[in-house]
C-alpha atoms as a PDB file:
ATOM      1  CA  UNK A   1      -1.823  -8.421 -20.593  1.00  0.00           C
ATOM      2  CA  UNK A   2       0.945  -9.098 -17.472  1.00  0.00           C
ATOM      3  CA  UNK A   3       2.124 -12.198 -16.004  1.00  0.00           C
ATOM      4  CA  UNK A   4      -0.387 -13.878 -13.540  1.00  0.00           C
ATOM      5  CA  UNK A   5       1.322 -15.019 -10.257  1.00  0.00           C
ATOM      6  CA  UNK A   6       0.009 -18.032  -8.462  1.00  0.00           C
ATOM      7  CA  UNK A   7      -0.384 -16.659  -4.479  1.00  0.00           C
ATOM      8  CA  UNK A   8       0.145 -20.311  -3.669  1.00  0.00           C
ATOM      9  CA  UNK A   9       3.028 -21.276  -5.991  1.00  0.00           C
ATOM     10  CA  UNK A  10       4.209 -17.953  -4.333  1.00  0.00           C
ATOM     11  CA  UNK A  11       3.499 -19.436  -0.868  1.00  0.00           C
ATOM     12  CA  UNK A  12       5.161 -22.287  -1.246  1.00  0.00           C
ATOM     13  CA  UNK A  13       8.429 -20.815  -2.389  1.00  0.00           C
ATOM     14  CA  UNK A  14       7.986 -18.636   0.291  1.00  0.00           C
ATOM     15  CA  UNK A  15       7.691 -21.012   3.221  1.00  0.00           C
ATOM     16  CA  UNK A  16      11.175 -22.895   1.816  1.00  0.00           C
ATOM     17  CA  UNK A  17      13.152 -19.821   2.141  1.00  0.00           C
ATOM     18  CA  UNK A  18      14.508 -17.904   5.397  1.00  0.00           C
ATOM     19  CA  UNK A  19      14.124 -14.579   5.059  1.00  0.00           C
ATOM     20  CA  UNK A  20      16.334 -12.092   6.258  1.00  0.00           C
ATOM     21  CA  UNK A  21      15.118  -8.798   8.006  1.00  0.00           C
ATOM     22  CA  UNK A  22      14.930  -6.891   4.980  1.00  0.00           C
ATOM     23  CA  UNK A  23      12.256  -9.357   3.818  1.00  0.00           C
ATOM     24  CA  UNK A  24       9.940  -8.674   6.838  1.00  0.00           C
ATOM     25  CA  UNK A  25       6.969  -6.305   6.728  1.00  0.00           C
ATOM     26  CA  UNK A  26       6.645  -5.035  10.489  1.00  0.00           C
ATOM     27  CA  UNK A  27       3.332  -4.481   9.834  1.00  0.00           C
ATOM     28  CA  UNK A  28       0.948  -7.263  10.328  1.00  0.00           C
ATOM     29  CA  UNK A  29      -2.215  -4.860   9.222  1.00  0.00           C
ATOM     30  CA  UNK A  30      -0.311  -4.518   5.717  1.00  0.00           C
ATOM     31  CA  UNK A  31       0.122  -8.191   5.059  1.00  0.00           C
ATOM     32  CA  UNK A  32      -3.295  -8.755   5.830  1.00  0.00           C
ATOM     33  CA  UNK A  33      -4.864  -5.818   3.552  1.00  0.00           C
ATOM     34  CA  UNK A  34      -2.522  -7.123   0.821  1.00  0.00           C
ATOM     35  CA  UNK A  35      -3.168 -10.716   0.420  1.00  0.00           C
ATOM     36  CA  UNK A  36      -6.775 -10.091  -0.382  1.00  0.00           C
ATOM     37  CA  UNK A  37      -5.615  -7.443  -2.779  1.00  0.00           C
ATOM     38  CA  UNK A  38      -3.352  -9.426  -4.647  1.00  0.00           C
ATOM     39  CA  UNK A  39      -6.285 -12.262  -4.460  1.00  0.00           C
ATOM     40  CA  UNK A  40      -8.904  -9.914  -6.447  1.00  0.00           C
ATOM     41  CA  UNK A  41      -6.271  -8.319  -8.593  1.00  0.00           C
ATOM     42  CA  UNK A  42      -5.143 -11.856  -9.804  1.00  0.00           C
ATOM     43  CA  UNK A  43      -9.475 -12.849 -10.130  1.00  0.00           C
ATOM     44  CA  UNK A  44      -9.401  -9.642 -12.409  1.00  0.00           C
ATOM     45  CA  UNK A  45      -6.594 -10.515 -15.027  1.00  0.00           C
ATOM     46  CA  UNK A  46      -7.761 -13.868 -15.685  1.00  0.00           C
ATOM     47  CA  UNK A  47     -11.341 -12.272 -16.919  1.00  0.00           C
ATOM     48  CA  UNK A  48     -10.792  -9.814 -19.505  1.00  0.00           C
ATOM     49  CA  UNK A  49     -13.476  -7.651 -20.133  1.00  0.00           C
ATOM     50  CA  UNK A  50     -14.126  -3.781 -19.989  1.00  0.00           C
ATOM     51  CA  UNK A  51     -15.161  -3.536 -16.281  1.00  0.00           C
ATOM     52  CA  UNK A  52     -12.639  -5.929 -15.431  1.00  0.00           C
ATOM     53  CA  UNK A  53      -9.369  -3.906 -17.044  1.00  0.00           C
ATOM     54  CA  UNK A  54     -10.751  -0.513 -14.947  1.00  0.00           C
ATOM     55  CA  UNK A  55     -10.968  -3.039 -11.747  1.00  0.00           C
ATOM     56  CA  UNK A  56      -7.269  -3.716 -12.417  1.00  0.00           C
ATOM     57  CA  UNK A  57      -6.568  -0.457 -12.710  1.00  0.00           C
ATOM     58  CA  UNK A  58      -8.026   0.875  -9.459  1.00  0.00           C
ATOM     59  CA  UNK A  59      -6.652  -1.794  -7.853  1.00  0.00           C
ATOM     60  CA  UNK A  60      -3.291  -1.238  -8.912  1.00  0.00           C
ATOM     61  CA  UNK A  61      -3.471   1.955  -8.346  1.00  0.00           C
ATOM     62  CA  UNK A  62      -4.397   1.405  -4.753  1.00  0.00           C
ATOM     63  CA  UNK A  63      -1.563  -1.108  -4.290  1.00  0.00           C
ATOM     64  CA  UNK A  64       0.776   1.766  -5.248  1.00  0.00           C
ATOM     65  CA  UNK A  65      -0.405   4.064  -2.848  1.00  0.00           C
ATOM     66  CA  UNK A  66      -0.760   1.328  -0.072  1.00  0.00           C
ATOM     67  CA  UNK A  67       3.235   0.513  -0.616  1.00  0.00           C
ATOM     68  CA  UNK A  68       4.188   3.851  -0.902  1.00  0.00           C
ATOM     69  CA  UNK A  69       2.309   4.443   2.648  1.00  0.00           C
ATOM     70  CA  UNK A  70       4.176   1.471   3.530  1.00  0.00           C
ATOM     71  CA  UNK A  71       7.642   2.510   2.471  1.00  0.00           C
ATOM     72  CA  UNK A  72       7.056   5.907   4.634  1.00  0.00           C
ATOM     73  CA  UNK A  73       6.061   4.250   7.816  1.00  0.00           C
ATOM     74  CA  UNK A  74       9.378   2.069   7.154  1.00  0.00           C
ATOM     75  CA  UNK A  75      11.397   5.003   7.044  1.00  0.00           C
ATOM     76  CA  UNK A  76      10.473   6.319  10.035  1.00  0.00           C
ATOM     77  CA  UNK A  77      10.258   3.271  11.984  1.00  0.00           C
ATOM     78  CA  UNK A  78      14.143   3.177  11.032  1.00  0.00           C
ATOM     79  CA  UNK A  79      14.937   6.738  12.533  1.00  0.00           C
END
């Protein structure tokens, strides 16, 4: 099993720090798809059962192809 994060001990480190431009998502729609995400993938690790690992799983594997949609629009934002 992974490391579970804490959203808000990751919140709170967040709001001390200044981020720099790189850190920014220009996409307010993303951020807001991927809190909830990262909500119901961390409700899924802490209950391990059968239909819980394949929850995981689908969720991860729609995190990867919501970043990687992500990392395109980036790209040619930056053009």
């Amino acid at each position: 099993m992974g490391v579970v994060i804490s959203l808000e001990e990751r919140r709170r480190v967040q709001k001390g720090r200044i981020g720099t431009e790189d850190d920014q998502v220009a996409s307010p729609a993303f951020v807001a798809a991927f809190e909830p995400i990262f909500e119901a993938l961390e409700l899924v690790e802490t209950i391990p059962l059968p239909k819980t690992a394949r929850a995981r799983e689908l969720l991860l594997r729609g995190l990867e192809v919501m970043l990687e949609m992500e990392k395109r629009r980036l790209r040619q934002c930056a053009r």
